[in-house]
PDB file of N, CA and C in Angstrom:
ATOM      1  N   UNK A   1      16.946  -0.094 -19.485  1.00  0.00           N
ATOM      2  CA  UNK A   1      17.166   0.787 -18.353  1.00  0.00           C
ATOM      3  C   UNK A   1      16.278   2.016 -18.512  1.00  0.00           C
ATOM      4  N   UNK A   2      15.314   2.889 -17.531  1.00  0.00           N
ATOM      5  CA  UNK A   2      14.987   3.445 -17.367  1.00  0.00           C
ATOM      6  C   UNK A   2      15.321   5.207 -16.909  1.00  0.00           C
ATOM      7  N   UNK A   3      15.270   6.043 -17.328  1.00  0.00           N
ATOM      8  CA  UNK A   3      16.273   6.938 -16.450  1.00  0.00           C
ATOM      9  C   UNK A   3      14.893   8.264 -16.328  1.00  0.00           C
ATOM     10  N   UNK A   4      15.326   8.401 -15.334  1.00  0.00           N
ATOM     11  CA  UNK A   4      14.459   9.705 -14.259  1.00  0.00           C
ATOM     12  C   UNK A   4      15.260  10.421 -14.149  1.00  0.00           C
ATOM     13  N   UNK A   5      14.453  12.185 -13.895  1.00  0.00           N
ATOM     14  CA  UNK A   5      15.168  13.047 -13.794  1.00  0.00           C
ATOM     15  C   UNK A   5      14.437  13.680 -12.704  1.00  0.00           C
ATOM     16  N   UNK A   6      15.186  14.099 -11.696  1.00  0.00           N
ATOM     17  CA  UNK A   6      15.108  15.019 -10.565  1.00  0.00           C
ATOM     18  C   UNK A   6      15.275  16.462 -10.815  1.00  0.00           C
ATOM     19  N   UNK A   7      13.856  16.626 -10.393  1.00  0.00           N
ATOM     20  CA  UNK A   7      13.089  18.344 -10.444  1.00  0.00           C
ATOM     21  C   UNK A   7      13.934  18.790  -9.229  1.00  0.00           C
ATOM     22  N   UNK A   8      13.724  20.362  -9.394  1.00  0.00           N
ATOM     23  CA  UNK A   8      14.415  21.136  -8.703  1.00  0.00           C
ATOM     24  C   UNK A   8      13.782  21.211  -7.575  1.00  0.00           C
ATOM     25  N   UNK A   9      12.674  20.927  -6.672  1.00  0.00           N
ATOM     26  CA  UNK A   9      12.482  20.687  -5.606  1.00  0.00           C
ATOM     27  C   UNK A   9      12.718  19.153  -5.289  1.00  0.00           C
ATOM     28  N   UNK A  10      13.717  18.161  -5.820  1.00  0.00           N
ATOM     29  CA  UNK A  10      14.242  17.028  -5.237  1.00  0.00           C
ATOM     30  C   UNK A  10      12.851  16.097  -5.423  1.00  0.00           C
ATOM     31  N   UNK A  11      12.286  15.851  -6.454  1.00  0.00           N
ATOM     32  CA  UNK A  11      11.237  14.880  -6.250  1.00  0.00           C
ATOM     33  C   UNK A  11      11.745  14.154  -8.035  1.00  0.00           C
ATOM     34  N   UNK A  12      11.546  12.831  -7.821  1.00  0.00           N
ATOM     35  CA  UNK A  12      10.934  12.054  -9.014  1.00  0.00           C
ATOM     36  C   UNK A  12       9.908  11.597  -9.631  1.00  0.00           C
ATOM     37  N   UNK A  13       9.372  11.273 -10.558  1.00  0.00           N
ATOM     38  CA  UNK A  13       7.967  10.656 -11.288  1.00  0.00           C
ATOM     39  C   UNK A  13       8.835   9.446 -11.341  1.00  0.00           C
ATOM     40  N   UNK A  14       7.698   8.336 -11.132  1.00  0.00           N
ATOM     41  CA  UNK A  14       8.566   7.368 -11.762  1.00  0.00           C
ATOM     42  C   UNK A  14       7.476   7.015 -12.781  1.00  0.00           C
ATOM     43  N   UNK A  15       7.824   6.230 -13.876  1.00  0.00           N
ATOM     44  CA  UNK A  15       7.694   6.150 -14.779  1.00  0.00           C
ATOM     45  C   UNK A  15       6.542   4.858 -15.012  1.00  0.00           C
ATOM     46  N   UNK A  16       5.376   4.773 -15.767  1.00  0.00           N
ATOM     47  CA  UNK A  16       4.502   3.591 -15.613  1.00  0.00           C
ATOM     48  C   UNK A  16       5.009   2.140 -15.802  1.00  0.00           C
ATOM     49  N   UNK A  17       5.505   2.316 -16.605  1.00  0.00           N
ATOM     50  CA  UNK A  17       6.501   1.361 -17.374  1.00  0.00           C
ATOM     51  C   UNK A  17       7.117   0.744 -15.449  1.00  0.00           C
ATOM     52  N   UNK A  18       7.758   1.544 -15.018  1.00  0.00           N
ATOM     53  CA  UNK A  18       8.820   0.933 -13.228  1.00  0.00           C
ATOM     54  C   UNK A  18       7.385   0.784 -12.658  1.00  0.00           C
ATOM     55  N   UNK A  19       6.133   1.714 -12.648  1.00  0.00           N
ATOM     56  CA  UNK A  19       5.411   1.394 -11.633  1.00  0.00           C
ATOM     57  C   UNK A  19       4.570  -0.092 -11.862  1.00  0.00           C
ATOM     58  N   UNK A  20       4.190  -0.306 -12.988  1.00  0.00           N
ATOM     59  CA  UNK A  20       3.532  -1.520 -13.605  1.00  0.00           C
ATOM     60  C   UNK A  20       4.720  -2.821 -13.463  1.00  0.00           C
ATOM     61  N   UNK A  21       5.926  -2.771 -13.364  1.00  0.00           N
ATOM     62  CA  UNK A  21       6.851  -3.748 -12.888  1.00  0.00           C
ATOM     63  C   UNK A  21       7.253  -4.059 -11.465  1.00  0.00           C
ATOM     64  N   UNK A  22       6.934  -2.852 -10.819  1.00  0.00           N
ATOM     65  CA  UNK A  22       6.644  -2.869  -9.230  1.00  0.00           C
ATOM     66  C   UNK A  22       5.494  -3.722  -8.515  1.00  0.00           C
ATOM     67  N   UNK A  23       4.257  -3.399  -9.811  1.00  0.00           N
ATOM     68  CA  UNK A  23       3.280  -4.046  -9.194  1.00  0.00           C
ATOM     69  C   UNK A  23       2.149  -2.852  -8.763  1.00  0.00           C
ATOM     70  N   UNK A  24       2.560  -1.871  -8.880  1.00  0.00           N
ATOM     71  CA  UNK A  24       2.179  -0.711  -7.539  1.00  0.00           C
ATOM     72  C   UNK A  24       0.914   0.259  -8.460  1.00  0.00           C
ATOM     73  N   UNK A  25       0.169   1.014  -7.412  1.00  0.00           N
ATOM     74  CA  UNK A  25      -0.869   1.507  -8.284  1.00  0.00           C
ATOM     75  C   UNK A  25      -0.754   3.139  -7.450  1.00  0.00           C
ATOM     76  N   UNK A  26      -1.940   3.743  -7.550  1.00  0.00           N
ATOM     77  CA  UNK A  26      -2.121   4.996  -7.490  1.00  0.00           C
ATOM     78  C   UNK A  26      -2.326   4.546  -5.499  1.00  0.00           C
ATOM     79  N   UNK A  27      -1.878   5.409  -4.631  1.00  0.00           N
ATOM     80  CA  UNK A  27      -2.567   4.937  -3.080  1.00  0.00           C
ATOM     81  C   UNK A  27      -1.622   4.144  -2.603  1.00  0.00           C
ATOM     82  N   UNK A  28      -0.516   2.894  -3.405  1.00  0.00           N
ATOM     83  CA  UNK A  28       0.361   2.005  -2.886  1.00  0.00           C
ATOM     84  C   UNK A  28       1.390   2.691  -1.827  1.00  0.00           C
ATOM     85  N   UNK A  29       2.292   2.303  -1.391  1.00  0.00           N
ATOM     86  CA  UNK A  29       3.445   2.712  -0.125  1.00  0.00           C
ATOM     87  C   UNK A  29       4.661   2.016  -0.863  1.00  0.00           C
ATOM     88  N   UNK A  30       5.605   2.588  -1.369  1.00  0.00           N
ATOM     89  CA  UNK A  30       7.238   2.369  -1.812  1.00  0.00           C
ATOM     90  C   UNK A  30       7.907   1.771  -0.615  1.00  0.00           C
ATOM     91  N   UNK A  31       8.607   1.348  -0.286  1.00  0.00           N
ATOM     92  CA  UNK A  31       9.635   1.478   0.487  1.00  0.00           C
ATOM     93  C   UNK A  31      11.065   1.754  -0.609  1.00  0.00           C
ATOM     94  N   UNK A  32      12.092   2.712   0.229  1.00  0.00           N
ATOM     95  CA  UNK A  32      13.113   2.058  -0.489  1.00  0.00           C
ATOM     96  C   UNK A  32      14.384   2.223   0.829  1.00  0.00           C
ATOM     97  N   UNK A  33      15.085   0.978  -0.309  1.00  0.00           N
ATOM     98  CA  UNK A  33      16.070   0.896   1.159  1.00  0.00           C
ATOM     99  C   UNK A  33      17.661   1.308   0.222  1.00  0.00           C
ATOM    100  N   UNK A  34      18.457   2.646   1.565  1.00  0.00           N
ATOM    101  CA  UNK A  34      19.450   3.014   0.779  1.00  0.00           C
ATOM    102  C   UNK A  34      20.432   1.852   1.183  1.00  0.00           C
ATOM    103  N   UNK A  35      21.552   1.673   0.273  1.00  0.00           N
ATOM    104  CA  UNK A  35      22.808   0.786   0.454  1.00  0.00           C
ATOM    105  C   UNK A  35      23.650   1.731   0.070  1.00  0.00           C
ATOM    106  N   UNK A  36      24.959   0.690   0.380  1.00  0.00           N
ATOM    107  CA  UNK A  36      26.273   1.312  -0.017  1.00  0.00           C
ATOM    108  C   UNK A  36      26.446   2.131  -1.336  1.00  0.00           C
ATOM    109  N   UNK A  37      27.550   2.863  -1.916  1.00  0.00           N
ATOM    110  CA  UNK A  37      28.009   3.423  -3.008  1.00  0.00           C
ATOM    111  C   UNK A  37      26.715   3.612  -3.575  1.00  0.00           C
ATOM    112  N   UNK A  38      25.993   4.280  -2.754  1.00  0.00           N
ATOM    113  CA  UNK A  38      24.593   5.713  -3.739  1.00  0.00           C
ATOM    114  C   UNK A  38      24.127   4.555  -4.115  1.00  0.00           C
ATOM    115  N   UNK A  39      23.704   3.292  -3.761  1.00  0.00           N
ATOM    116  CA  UNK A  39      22.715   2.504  -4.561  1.00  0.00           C
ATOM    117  C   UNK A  39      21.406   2.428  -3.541  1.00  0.00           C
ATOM    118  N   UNK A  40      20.438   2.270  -4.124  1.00  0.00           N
ATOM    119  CA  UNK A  40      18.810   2.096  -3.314  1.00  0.00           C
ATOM    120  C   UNK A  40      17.930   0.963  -4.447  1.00  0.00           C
ATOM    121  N   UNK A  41      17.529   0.252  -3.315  1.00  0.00           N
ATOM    122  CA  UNK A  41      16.199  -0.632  -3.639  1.00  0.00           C
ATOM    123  C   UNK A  41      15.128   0.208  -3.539  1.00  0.00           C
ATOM    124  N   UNK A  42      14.167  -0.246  -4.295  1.00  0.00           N
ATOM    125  CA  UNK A  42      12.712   0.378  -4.289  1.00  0.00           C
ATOM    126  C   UNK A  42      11.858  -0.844  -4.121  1.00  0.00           C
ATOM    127  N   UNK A  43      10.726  -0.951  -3.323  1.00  0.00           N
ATOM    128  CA  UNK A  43      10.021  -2.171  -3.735  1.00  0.00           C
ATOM    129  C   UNK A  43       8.398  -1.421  -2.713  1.00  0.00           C
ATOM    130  N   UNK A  44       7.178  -2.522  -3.811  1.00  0.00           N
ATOM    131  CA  UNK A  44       6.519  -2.091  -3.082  1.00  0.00           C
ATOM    132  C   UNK A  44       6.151  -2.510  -1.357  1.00  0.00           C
ATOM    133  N   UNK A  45       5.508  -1.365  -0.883  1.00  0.00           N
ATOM    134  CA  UNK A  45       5.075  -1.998   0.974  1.00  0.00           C
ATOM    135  C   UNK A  45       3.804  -3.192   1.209  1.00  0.00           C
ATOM    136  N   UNK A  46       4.498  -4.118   1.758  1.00  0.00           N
ATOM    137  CA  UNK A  46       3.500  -4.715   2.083  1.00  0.00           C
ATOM    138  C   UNK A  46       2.621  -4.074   2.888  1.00  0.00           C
ATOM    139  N   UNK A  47       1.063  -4.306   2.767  1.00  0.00           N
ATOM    140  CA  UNK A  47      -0.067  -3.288   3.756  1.00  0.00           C
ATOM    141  C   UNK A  47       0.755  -3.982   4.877  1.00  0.00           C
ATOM    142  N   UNK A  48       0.520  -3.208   5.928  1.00  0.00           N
ATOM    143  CA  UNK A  48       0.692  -3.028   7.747  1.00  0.00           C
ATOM    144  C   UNK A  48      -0.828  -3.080   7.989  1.00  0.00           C
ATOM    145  N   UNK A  49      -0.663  -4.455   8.680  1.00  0.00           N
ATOM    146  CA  UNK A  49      -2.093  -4.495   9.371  1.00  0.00           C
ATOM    147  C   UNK A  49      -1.460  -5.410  11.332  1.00  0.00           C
ATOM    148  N   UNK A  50      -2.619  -5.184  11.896  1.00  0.00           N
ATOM    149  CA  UNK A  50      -2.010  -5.980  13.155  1.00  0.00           C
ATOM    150  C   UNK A  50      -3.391  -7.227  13.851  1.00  0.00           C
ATOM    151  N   UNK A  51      -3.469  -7.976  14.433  1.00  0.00           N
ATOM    152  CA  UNK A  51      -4.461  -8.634  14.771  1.00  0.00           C
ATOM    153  C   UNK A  51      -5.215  -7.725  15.730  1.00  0.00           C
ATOM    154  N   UNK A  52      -4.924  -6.668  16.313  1.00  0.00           N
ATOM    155  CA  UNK A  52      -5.745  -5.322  16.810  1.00  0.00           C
ATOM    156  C   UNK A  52      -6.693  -4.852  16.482  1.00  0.00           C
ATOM    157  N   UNK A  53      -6.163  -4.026  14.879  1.00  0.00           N
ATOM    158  CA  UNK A  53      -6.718  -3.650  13.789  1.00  0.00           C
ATOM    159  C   UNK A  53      -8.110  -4.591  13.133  1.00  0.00           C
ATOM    160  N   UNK A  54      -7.836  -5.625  13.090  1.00  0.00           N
ATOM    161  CA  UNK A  54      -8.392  -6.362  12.665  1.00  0.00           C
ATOM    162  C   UNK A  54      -9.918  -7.293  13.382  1.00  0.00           C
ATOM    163  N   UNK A  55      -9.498  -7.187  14.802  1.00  0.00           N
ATOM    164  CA  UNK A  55     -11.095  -7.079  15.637  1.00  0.00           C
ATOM    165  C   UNK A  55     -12.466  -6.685  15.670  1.00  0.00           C
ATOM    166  N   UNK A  56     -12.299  -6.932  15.474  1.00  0.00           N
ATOM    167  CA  UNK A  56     -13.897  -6.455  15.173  1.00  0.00           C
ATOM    168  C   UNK A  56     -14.191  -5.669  13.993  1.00  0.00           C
ATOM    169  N   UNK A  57     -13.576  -5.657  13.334  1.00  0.00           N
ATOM    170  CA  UNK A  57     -14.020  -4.839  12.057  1.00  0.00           C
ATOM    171  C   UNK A  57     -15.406  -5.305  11.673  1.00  0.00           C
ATOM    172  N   UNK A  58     -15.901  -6.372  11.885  1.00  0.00           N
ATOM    173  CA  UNK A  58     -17.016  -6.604  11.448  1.00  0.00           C
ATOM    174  C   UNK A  58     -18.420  -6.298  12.139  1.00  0.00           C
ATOM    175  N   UNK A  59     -18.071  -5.864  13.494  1.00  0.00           N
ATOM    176  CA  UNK A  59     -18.965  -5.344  14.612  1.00  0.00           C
ATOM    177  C   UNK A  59     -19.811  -4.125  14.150  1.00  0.00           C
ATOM    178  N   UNK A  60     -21.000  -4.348  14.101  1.00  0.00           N
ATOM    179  CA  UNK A  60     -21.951  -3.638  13.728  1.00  0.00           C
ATOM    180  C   UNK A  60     -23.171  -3.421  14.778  1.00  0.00           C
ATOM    181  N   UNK A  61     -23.761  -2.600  15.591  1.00  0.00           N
ATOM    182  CA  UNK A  61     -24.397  -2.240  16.519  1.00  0.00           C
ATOM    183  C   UNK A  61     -25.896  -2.290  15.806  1.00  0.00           C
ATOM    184  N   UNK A  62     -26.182  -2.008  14.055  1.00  0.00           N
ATOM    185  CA  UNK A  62     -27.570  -1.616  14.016  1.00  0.00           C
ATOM    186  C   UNK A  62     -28.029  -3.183  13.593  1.00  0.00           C
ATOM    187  N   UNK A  63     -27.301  -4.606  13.885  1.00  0.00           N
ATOM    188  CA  UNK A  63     -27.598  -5.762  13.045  1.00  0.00           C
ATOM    189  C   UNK A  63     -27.538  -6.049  11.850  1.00  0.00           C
ATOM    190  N   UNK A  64     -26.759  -4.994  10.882  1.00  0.00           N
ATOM    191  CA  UNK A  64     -26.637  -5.023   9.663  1.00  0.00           C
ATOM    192  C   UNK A  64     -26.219  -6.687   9.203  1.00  0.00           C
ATOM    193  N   UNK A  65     -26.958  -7.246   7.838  1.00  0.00           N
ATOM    194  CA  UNK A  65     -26.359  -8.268   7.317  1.00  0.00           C
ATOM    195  C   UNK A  65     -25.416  -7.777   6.107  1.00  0.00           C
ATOM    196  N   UNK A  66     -24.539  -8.664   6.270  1.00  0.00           N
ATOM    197  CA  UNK A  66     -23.221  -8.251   5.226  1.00  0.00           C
ATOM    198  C   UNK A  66     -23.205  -9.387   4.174  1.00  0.00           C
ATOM    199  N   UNK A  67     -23.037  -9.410   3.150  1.00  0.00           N
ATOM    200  CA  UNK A  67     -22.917 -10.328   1.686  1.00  0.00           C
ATOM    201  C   UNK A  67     -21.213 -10.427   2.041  1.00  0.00           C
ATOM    202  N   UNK A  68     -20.828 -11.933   1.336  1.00  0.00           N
ATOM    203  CA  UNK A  68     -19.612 -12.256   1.133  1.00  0.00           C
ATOM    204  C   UNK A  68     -18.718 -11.146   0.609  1.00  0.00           C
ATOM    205  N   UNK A  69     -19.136 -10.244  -0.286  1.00  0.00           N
ATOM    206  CA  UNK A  69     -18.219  -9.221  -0.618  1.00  0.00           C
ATOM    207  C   UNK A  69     -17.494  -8.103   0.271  1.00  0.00           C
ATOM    208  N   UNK A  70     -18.847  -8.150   0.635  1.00  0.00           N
ATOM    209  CA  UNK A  70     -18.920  -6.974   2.085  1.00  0.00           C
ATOM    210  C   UNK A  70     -17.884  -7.618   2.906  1.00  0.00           C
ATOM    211  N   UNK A  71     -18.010  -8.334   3.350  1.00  0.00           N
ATOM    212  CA  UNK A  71     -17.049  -8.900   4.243  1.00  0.00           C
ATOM    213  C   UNK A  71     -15.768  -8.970   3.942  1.00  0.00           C
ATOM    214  N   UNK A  72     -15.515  -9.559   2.629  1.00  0.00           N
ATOM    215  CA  UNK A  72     -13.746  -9.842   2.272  1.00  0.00           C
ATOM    216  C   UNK A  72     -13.419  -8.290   2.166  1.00  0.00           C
ATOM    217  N   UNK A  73     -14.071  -7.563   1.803  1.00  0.00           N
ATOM    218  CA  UNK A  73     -13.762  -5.905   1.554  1.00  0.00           C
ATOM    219  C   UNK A  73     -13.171  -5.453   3.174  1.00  0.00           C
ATOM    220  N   UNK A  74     -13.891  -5.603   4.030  1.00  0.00           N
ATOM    221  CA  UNK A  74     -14.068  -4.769   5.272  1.00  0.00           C
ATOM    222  C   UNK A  74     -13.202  -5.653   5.895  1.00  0.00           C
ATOM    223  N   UNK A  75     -12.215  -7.182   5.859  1.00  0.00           N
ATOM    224  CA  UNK A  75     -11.187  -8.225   6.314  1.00  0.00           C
ATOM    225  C   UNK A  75     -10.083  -7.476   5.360  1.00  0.00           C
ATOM    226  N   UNK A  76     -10.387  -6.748   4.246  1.00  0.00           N
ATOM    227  CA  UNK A  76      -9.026  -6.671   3.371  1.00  0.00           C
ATOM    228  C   UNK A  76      -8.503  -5.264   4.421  1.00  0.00           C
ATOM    229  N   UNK A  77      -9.180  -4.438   4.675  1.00  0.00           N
ATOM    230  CA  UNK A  77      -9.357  -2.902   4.571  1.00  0.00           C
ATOM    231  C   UNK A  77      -8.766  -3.002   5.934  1.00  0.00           C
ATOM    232  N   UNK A  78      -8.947  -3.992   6.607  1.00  0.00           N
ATOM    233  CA  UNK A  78      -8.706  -4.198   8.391  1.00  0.00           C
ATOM    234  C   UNK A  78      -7.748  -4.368   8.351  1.00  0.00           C
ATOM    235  N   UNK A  79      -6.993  -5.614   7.771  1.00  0.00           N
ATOM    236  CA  UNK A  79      -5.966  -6.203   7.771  1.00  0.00           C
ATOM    237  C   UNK A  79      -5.537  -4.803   7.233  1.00  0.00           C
ATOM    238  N   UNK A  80      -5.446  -3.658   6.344  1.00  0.00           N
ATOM    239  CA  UNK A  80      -4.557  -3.395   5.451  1.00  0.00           C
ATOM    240  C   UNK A  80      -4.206  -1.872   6.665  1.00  0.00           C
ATOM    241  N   UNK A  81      -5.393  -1.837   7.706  1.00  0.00           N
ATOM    242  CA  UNK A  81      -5.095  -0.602   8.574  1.00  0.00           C
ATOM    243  C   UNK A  81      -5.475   0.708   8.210  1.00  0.00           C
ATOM    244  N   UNK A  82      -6.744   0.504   7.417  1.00  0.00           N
ATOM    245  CA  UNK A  82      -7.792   1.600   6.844  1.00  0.00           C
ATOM    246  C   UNK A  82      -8.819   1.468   7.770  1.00  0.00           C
ATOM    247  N   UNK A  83      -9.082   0.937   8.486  1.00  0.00           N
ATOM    248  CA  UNK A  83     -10.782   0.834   9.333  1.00  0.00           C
ATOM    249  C   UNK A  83     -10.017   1.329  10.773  1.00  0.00           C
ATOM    250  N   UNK A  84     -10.660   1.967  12.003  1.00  0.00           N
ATOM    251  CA  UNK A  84     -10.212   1.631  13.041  1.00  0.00           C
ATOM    252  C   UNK A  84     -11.211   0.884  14.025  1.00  0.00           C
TER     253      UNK A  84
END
């Protein structure tokens, strides 16, 4: 068991040890969901992306050619709702 302590402006660290079992890195999105009798889930957010978002991300006006990397980068980043 892990135990955290709440600073006097109401915030926690959590601990590498919970964040490396979360999965989660520096930039990630928590969710947590409260329940009954003071208990809460924490888990990480799946990215929010929409098939919107994701249009044309690859649309380029000057003819640029893109390498396979380029591409899965700029499909991850779309999907994830970093590009507009």
């Amino acid at each position: 068991m892990t135990i955290l302590t709440v600073t006097a402006k109401g915030q926690v660290t959590l601990k590498r040890e919970v964040l490396r079992h979360l999965g989660v890195a520096p930039g990630d999105k928590l969710e947590v969901e409260l329940l009954p009798d003071r208990r809460a889930v924490i888990r990480e957010r799946p990215p929010q992306g929409s098939m919107e978002s994701f249009v044309g991300v690859l649309h380029d006006n000057a003819g640029t050619v893109l390498g396979l990397d380029e591409i899965k980068s700029a499909i991850e980043a779309g999907w994830a709702g970093e590009r507009s």
